[in-house]
Protein backbone atom coordinates (compact mmCIF):
# COMPACT_ATOMS: atom_id res chain seq x y z
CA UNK A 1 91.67 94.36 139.27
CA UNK A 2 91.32 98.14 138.61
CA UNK A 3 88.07 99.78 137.59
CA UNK A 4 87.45 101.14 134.32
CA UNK A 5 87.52 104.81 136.09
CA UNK A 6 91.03 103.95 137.39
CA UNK A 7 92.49 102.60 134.64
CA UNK A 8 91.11 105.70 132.11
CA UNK A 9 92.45 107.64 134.57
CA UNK A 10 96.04 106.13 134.76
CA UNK A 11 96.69 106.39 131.36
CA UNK A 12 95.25 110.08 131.08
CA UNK A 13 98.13 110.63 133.46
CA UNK A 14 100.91 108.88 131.41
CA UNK A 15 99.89 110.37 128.64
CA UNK A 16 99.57 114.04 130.56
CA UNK A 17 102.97 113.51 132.14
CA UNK A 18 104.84 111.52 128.76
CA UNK A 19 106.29 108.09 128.63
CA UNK A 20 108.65 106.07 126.86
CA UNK A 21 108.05 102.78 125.12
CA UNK A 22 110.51 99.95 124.04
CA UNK A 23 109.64 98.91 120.24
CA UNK A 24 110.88 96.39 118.50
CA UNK A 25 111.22 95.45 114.81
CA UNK A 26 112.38 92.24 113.58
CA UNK A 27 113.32 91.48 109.93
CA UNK A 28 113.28 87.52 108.30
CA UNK A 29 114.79 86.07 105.93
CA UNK A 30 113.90 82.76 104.04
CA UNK A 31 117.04 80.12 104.57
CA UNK A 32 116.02 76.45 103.14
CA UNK A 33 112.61 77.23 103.20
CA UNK A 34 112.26 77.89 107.08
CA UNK A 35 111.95 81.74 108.40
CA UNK A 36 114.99 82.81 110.24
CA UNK A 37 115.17 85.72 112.30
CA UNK A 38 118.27 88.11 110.39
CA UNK A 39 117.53 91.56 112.31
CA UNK A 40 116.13 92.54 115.67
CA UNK A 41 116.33 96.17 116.18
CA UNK A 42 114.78 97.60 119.98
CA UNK A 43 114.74 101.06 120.33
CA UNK A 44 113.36 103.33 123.08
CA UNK A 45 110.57 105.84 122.00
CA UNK A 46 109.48 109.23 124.06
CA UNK A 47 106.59 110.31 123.58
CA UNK A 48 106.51 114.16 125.38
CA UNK A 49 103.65 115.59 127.72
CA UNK A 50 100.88 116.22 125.85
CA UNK A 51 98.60 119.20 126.45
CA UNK A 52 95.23 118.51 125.85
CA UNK A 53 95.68 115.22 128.15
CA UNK A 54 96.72 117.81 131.08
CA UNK A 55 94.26 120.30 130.24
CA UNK A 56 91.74 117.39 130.75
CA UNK A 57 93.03 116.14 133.82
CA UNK A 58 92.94 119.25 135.36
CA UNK A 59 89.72 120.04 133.88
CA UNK A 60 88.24 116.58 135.91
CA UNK A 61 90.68 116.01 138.89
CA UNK A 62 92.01 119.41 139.32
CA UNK A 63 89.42 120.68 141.92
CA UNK A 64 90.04 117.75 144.11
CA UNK A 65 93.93 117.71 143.72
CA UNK A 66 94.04 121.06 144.77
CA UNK A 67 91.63 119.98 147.73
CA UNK A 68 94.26 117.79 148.72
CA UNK A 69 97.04 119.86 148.24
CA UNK A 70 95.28 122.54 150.34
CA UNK A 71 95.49 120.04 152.98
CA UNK A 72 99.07 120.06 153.29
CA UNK A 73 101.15 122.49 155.72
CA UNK A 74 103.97 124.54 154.20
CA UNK A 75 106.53 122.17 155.96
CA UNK A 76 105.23 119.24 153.68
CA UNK A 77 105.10 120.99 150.42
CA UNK A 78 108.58 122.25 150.63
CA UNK A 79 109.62 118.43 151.57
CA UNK A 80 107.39 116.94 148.92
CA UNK A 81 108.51 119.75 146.10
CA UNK A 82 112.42 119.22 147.22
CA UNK A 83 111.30 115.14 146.88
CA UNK A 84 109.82 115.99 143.32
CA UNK A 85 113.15 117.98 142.42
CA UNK A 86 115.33 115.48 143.55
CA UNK A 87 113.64 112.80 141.60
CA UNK A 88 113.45 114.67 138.54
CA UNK A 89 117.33 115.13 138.31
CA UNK A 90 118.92 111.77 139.92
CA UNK A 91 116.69 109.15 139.53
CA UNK A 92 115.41 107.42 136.21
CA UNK A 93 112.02 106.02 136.01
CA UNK A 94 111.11 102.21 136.88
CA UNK A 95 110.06 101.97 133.30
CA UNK A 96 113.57 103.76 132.05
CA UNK A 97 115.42 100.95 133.98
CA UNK A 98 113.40 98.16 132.75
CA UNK A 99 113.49 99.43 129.49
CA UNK A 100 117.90 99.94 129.84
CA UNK A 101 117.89 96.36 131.11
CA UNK A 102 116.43 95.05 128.33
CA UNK A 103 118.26 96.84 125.40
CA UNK A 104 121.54 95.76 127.53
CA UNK A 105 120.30 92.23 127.19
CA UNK A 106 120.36 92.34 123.30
């Protein structure tokens, strides 16, 4: 189980780098006195980078990410910035899929 540390800091990232969330609304109507389910709407909501979040990640993790990115050679930050590139453009998200997957399914 992640530490509190970890987990604050996970979701300062999310929330520094924006996310998407499935919601889902349901309406119900009253049919011989039992609740039926008569609408299900799921819908996808982005929710964009958010500044303050990055200004505070970089305000407590910046020293040490730029530690580590010191540590790299040229070589491996061109092949880790054409990685970043390439997944940027091509590739959607776990989280996109999942959430594609499950509208589909509806």
């Amino acid at each position: 189980m992640e530490n509190n540390e970890t987990q604050i800091k996970n979701a300062l990232i999310k929330k520094a780098i924006g996310y998407n969330t499935k919601e889902t609304a349901e309406e119900y109507a009253i049919s011989d006195g039992d609740e039926i389910l008569s609408k299900k709407k799921i819908s996808i909501k982005h929710f964009p980078p958010d500044v303050s979040a990055i200004k505070l990640f970089l305000l407590y993790y910046g020293e040490k990410s730029a530690e580590m990115l010191n540590e790299l050679s040229d070589e491996d930050l061109e092949t880790e910035k054409i990685r970043l590139l390439k997944s940027l453009k091509d590739e959607p998200t776990k989280e996109q899929n999942d959430l594609l997957k499950e509208l589909k399914k509806t």
